[in-house]
Protein backbone atom coordinates (compact mmCIF):
# COMPACT_ATOMS: atom_id res chain seq x y z
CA UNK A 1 5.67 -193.57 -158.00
CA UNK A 2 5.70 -197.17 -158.78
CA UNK A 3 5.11 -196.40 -162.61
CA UNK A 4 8.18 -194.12 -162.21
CA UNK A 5 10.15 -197.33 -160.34
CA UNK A 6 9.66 -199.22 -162.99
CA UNK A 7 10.86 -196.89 -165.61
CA UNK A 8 13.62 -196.39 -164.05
CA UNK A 9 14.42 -199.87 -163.70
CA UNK A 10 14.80 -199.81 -167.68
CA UNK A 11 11.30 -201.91 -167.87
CA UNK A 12 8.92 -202.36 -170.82
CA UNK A 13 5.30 -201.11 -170.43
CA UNK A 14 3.82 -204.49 -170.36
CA UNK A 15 6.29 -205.36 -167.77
CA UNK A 16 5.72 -202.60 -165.27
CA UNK A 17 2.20 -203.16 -165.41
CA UNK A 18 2.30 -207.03 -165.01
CA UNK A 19 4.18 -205.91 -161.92
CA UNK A 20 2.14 -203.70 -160.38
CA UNK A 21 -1.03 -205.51 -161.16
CA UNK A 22 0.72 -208.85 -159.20
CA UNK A 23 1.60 -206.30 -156.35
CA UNK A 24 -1.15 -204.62 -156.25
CA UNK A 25 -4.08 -206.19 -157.38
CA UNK A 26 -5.28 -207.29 -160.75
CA UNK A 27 -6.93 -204.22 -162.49
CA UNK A 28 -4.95 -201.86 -160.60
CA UNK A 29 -3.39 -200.47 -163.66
CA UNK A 30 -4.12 -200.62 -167.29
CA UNK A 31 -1.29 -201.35 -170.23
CA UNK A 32 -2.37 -197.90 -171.71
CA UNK A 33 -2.34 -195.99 -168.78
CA UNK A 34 1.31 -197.04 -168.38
CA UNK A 35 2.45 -196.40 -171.79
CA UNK A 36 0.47 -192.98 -171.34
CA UNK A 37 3.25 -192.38 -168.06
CA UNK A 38 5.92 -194.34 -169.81
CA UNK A 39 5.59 -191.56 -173.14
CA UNK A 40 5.78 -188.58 -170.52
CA UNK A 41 9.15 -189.67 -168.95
CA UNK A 42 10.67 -190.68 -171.95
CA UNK A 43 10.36 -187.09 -172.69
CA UNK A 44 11.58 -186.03 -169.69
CA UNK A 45 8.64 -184.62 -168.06
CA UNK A 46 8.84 -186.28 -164.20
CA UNK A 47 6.33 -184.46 -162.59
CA UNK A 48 4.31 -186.52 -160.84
CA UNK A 49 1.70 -183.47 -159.30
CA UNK A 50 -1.56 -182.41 -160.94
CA UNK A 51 -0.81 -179.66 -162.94
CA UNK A 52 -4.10 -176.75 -162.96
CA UNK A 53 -6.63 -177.48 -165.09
CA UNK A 54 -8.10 -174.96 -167.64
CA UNK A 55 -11.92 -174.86 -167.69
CA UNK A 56 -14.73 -173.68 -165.48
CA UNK A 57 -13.16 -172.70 -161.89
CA UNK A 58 -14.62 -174.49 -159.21
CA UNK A 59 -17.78 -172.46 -157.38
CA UNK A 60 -17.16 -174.50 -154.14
CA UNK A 61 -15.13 -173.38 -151.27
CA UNK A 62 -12.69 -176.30 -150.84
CA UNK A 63 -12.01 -175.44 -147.11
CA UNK A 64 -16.05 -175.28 -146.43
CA UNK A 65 -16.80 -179.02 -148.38
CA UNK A 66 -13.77 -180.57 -146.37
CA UNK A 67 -15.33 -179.19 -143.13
CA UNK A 68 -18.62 -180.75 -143.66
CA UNK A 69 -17.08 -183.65 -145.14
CA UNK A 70 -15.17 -184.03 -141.67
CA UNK A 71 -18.49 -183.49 -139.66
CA UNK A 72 -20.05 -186.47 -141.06
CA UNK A 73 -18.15 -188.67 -143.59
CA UNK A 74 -21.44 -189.92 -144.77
CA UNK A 75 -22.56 -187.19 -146.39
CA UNK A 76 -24.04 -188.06 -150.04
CA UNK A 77 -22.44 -185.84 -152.71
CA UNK A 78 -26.22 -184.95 -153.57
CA UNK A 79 -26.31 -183.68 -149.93
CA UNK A 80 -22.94 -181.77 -150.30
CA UNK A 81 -23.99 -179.93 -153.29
CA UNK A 82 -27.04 -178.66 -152.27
């Protein structure tokens, strides 16, 4: 959202992430990851949602990790996917 602020604010890449980086912390954001965001909305593209992924589908039941994860937060991920 803030990379989206900035762009439409009319600023240059190096700008909005000089910005953000004061705002929020110093390696928050890199100059190429902004003019990675910066090339997708000059092109009109404004989604800001993960789009699905092609690959290998994901053998974990999402609603099954999140319960365990909620049971105890300290679970290792070596414990979750055994």
């Amino acid at each position: 959202m803030l990379l989206l602020h900035e762009f439409c604010l009319g600023r240059k890449a190096t700008e909005a992430t000089s910005n953000i980086c004061e705002m929020m912390g110093k390696d928050t954001l890199s100059i190429h990851t902004t003019q990675h965001w910066f090339h997708w909305f000059k092109n009109g593209d404004f989604e800001l949602d993960d789009l699905p992924q092609s690959g290998r589908p994901s053998l974990m039941n999402m609603d099954v990790l999140r319960e365990l994860i909620e049971e105890d937060p300290r679970l290792t991920t070596w414990c979750l996917a055994e």
